[in-house]
Protein backbone atom coordinates (compact mmCIF):
# COMPACT_ATOMS: atom_id res chain seq x y z
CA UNK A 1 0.00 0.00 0.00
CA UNK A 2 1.31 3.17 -1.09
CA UNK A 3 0.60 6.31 1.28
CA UNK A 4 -0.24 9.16 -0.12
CA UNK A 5 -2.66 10.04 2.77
CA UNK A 6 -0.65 13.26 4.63
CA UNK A 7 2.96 14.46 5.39
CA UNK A 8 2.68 13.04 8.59
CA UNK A 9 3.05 9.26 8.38
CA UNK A 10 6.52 8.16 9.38
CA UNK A 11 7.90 8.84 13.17
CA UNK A 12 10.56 11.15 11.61
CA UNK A 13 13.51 12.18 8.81
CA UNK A 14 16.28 10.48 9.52
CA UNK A 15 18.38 13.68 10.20
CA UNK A 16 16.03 14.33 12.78
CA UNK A 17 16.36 10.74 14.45
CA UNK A 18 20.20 11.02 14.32
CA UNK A 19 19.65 14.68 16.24
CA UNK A 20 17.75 12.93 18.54
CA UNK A 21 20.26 9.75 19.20
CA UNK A 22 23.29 11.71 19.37
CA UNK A 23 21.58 13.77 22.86
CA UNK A 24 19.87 10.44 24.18
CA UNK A 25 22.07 10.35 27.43
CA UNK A 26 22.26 14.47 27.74
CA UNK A 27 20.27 16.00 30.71
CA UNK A 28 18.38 19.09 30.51
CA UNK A 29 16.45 21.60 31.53
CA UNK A 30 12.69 21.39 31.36
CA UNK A 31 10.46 23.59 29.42
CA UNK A 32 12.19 25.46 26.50
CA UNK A 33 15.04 26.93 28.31
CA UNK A 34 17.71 24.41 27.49
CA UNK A 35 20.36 25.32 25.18
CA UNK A 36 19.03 23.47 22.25
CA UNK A 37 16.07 25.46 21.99
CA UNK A 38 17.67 28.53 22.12
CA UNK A 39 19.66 27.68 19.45
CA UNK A 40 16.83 26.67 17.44
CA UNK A 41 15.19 30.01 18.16
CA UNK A 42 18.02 31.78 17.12
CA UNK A 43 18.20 29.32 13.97
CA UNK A 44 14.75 30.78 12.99
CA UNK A 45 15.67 34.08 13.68
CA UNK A 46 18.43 34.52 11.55
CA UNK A 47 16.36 32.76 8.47
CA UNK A 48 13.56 34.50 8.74
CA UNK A 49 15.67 37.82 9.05
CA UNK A 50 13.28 38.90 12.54
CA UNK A 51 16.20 38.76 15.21
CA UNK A 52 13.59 40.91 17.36
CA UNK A 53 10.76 37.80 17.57
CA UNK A 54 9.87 36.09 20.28
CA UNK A 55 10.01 32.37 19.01
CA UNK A 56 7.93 29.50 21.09
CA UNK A 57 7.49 25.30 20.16
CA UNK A 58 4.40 23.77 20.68
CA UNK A 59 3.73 20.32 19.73
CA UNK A 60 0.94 21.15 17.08
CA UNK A 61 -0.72 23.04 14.99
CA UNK A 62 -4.31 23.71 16.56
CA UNK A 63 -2.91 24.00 19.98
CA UNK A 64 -0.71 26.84 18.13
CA UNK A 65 -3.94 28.59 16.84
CA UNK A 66 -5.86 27.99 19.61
CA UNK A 67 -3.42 29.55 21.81
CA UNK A 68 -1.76 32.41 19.55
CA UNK A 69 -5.94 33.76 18.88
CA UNK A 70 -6.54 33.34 22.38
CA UNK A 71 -3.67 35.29 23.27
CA UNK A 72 -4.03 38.51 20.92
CA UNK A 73 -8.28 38.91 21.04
CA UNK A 74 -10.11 40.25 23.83
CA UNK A 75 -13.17 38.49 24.97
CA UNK A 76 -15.14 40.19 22.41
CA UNK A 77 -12.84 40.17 19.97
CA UNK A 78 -13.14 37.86 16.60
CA UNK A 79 -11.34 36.42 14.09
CA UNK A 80 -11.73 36.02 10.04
CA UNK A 81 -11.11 32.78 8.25
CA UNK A 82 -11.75 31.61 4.96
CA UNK A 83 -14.81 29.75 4.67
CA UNK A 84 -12.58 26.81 4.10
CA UNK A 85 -9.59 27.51 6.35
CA UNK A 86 -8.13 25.21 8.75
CA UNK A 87 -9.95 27.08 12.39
CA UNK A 88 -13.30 27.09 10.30
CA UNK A 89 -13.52 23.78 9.35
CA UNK A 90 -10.87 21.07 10.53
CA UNK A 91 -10.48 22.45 14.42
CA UNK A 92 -13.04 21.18 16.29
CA UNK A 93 -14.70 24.36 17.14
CA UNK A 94 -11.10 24.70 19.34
CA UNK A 95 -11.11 28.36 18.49
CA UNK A 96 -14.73 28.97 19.57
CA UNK A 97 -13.89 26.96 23.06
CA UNK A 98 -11.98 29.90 24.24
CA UNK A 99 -15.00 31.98 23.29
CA UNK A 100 -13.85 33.73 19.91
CA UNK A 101 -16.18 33.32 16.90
CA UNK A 102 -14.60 32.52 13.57
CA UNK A 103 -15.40 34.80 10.92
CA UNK A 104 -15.75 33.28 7.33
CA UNK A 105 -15.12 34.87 4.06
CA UNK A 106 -15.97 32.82 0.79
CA UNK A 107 -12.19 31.51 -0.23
CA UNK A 108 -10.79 32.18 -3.86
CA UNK A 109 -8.87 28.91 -4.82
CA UNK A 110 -8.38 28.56 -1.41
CA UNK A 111 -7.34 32.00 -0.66
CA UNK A 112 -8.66 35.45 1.10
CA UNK A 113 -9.32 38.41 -0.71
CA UNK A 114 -8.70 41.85 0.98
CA UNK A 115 -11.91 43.09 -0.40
CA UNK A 116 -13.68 40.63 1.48
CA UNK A 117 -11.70 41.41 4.99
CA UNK A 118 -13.47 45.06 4.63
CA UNK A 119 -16.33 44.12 4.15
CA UNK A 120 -17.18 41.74 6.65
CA UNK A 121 -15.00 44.62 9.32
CA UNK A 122 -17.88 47.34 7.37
CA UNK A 123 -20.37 44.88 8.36
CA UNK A 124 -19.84 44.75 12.25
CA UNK A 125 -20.57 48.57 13.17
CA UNK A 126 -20.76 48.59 17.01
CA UNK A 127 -20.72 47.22 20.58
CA UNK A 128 -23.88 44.76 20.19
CA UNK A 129 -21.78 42.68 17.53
CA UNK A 130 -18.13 40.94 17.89
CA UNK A 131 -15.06 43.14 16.41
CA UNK A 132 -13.32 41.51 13.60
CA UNK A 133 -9.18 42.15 15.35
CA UNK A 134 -6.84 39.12 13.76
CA UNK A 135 -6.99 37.70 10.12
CA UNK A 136 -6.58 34.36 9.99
CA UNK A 137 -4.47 32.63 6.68
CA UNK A 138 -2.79 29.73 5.89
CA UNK A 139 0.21 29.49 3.41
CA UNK A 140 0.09 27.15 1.31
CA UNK A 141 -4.11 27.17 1.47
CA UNK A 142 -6.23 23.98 2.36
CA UNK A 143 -6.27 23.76 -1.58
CA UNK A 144 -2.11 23.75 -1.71
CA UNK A 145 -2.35 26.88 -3.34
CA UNK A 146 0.37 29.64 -2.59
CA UNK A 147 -0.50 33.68 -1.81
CA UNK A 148 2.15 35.89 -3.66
CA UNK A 149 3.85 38.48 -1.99
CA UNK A 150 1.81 41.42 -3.83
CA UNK A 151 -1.30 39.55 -2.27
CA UNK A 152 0.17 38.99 1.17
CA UNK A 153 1.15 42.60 1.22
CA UNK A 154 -2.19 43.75 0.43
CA UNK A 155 -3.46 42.22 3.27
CA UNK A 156 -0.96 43.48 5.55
CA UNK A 157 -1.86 47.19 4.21
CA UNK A 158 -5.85 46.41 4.83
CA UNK A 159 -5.41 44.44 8.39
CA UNK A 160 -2.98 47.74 9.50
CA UNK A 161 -5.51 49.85 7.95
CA UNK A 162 -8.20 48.42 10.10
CA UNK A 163 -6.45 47.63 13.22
CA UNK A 164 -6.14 44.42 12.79
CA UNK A 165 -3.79 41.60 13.56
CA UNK A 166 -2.73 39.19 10.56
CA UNK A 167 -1.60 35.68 11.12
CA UNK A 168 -0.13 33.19 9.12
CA UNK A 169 -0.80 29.47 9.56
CA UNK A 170 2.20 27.90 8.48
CA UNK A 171 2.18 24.01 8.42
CA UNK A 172 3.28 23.58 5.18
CA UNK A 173 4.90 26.69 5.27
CA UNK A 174 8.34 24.95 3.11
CA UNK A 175 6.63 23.59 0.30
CA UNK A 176 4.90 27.21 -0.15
CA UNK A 177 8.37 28.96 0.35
CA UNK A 178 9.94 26.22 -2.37
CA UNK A 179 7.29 26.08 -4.66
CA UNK A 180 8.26 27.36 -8.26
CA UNK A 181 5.86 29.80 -8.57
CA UNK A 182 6.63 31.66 -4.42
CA UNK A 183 7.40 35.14 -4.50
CA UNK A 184 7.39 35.16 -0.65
CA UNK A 185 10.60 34.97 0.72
CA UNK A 186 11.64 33.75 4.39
CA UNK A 187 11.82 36.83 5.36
CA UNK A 188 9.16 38.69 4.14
CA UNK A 189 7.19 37.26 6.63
CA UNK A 190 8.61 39.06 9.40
CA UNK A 191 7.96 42.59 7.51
CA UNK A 192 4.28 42.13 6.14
CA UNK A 193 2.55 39.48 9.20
CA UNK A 194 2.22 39.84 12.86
CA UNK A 195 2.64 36.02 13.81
CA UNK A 196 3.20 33.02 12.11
CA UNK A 197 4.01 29.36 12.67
CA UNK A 198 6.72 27.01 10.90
CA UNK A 199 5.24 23.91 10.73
CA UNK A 200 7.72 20.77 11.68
CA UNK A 201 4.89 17.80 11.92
CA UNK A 202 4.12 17.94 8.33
CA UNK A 203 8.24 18.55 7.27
CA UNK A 204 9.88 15.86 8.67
CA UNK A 205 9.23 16.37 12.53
CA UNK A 206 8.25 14.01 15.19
CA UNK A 207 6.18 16.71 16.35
CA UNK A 208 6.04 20.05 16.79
CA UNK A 209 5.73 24.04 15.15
CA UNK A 210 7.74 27.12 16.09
CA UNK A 211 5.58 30.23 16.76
CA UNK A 212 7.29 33.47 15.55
CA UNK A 213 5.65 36.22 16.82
CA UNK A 214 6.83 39.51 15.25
CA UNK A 215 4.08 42.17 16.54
CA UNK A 216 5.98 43.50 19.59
CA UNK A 217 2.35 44.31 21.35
CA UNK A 218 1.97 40.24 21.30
CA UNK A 219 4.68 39.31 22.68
CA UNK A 220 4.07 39.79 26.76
CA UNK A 221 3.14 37.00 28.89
CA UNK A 222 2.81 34.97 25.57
CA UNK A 223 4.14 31.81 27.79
CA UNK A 224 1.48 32.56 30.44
CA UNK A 225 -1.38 32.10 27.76
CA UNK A 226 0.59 28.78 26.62
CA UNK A 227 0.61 27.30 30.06
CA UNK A 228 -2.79 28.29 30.39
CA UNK A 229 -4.22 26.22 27.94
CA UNK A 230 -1.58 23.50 28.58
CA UNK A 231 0.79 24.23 25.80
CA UNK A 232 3.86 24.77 27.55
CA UNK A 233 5.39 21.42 26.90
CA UNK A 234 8.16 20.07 30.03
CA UNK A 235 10.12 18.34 27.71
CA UNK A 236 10.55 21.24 25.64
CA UNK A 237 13.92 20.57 24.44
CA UNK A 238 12.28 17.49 21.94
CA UNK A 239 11.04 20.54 20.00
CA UNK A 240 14.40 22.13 20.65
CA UNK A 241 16.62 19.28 19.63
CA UNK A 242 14.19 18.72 16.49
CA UNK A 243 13.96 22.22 15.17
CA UNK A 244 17.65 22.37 15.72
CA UNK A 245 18.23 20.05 13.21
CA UNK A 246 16.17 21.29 10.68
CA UNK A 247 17.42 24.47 10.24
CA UNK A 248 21.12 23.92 10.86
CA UNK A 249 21.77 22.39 7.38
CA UNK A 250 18.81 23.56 5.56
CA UNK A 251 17.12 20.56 5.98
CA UNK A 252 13.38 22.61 6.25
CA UNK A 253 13.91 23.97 2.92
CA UNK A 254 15.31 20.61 1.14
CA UNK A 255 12.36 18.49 2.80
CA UNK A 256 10.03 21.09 1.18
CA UNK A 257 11.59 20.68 -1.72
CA UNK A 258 11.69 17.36 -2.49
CA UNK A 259 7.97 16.61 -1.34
CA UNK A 260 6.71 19.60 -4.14
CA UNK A 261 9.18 18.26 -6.54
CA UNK A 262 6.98 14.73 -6.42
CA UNK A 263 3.90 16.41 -6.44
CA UNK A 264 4.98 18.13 -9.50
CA UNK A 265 6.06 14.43 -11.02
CA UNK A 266 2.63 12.99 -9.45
CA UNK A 267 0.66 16.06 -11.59
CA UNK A 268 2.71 15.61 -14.77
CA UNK A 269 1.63 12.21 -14.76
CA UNK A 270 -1.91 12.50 -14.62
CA UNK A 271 -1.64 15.37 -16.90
CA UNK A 272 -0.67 13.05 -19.29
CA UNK A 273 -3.42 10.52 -18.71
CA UNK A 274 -6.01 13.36 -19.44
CA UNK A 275 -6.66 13.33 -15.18
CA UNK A 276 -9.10 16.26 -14.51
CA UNK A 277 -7.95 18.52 -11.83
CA UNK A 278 -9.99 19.73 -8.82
CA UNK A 279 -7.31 23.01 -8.67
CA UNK A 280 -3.49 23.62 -9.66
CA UNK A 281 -1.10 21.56 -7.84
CA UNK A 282 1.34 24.47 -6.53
CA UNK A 283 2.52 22.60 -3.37
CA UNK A 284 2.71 18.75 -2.08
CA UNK A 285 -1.05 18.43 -2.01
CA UNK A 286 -2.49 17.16 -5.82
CA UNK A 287 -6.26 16.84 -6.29
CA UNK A 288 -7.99 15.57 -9.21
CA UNK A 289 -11.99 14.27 -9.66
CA UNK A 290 -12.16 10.63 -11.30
CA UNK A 291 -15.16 8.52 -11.46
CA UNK A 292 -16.30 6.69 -8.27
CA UNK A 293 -15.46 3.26 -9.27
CA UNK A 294 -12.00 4.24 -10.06
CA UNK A 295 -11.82 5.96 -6.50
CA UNK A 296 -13.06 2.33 -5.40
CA UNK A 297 -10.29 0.45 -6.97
CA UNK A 298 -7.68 2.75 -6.42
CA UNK A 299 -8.51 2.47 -2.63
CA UNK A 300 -6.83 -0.96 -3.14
CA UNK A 301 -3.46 -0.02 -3.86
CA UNK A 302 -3.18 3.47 -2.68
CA UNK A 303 -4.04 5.52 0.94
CA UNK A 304 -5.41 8.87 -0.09
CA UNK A 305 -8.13 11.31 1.32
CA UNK A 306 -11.48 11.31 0.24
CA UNK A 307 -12.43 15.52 0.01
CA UNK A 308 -15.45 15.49 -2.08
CA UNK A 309 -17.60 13.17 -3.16
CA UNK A 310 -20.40 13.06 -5.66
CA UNK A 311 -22.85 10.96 -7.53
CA UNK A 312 -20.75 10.05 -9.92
CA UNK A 313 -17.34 11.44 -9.38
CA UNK A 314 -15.23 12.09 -6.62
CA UNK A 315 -12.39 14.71 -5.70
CA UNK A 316 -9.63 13.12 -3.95
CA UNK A 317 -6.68 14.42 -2.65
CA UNK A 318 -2.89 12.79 -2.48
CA UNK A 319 0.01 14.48 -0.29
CA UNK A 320 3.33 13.87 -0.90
CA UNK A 321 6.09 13.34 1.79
CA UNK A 322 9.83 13.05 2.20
CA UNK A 323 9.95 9.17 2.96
CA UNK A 324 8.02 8.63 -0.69
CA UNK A 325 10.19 7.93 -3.50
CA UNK A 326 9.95 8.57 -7.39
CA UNK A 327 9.23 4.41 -8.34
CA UNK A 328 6.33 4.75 -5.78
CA UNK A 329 4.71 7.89 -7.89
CA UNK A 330 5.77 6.19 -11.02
CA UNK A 331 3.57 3.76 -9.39
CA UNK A 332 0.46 5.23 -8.92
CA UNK A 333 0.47 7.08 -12.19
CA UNK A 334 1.01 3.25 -14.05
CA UNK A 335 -2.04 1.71 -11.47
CA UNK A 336 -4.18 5.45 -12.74
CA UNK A 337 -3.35 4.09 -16.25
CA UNK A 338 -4.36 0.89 -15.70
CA UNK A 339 -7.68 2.05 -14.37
CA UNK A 340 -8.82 4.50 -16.82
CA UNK A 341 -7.97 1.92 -19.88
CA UNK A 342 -9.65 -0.90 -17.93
CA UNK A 343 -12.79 1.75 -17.60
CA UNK A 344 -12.38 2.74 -20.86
């Protein structure tokens, strides 16, 4: 069975195991303040060009929204989502638990216009209704597509305009920085967001995502909030010792590249099989609508998700990862093949 399921199948890269080994006997200190993690905070900070961020490691990536929105918005206080981002749809209602509602905006391939941020803020006038503070993204988008940088500073320019806060949810954040069409660079995020996470479960990490917040008016008691809500993780140097490793030797970047360089093998493939495409594979996500009793047969050979399903066809969606390797895509395209003809 070939997994093409998510980016987070395997315990962990093999650079990050070796990491791990080599500090097996070490003792430390408990919660973040061991060596390692500094390091790994200072790793960040000299990528990402924001020497001035506060950088925290939590284990994953709703904890890190629930906690980060529950930290900047007061009581009344809400927060704007896509109407098919990540807080909105796949969280549980964890953002509403802490008593902030979500926000939706209808998504453009996945995306959030800044049109649409003013005027849903328009739309909330006074004290009897919640006030819209923090926009919510994620880059890449649920769909794998990628904002440019003339779109993510157009949001900047309409959150500042309206007092707002604008966050980037970053769990794929390396394929969106290595994919061939990015504009964004490392650190451009530090100039034109206010927070943002790197994700590390979905690039190669046991676990875990490093919070960067940039917005010096965020940054107090942050670790009080994370405790709070039970985020403040003892062993703290596993995060430490992990994120160490993945930035030391560019590691982040080359996992990111290698899982949207099969993607873009994956896509070819199909292309050339006349596969109809759901949207454009940018990333490591590729989604493409085939009839139902292909989906059915396909299931034999191949773990994938299921994201929408009709009558007679049905979108599915495949993720590439850094443990899969080009004979297994090969693979999947030749079993495609075999299916269409056999349909056919």
């Amino acid at each position: 069975m070939i997994n093409l399921k998510n980016d987070y199948c395997y315990i962990a890269h093999p650079r990050i195991m070796e990491k791990l080994n080599q500090n097996l006997d070490n003792t430390y200190v408990g919660y973040g303040l061991d060596e390692h993690t500094k390091k790994a905070s200072d790793l960040i900070k000299n990528v990402f060009k924001c020497k001035k961020a506060d950088v925290h490691f939590l284990t994953g990536g709703t904890i890190t929204n629930k906690i980060l929105i529950a930290h900047c918005l007061k009581p009344f206080e809400a927060v704007i989502s896509a109407d098919n981002g990540h807080i909105h749809v796949h969280e549980t209602g964890a953002i509403e638990a802490t008593g902030h509602k979500v926000l939706v905006v209808n998504n453009s391939d996945g995306k959030v216009k800044a049109d649409d941020v003013e005027q849903i803020v328009v739309k909330h006038t006074d004290e009897h209704m919640v006030r819209p503070k923090m926009l919510y993204i994620s880059n890449p988008t649920e769909y794998g597509t990628i904002y440019s940088l003339a779109e993510l500073k157009e949001l900047y320019t309409i959150c500042k305009k309206l007092n707002m806060y604008l966050y980037v949810d970053g769990a794929r954040l390396a394929c969106a920085l290595m994919a061939n069409e990015n504009t964004i660079q490392a650190s451009d995020l530090a100039k034109y967001v206010d927070a943002f996470y790197i994700g590390g479960t979905k690039n190669g990490l046991m676990m875990g995502e490093a919070l960067v917040i940039v917005n010096d008016c965020l940054k107090e008691e942050f670790r009080y909030t994370q405790k709070h809500f039970g985020g403040l993780l003892a062993k703290g140097f596993l995060c430490g010792l992990q994120f160490e490793a993945l930035f030391e030797n560019n590691l982040f970047f080359e996992i990111g590249a290698y899982q949207n360089n099969l993607a873009n093998l994956l896509t070819e493939g199909f292309k050339q099989l006349g596969i109809q495409f759901f949207t454009q594979t940018r990333t490591n996500q590729v989604f493409i609508t085939i009839e139902n009793d292909i989906v059915e047969q396909l299931s034999k050979y191949v773990m994938f998700d299921i994201w929408e399903r009709g009558s007679n066809q049905t979108t599915i969606r495949f993720v590439t990862h850094y443990k899969l390797e080009v004979s297994q895509v090969n693979e999947v395209i030749h079993l495609l093949e075999v299916l269409t003809k056999a349909r056919n």
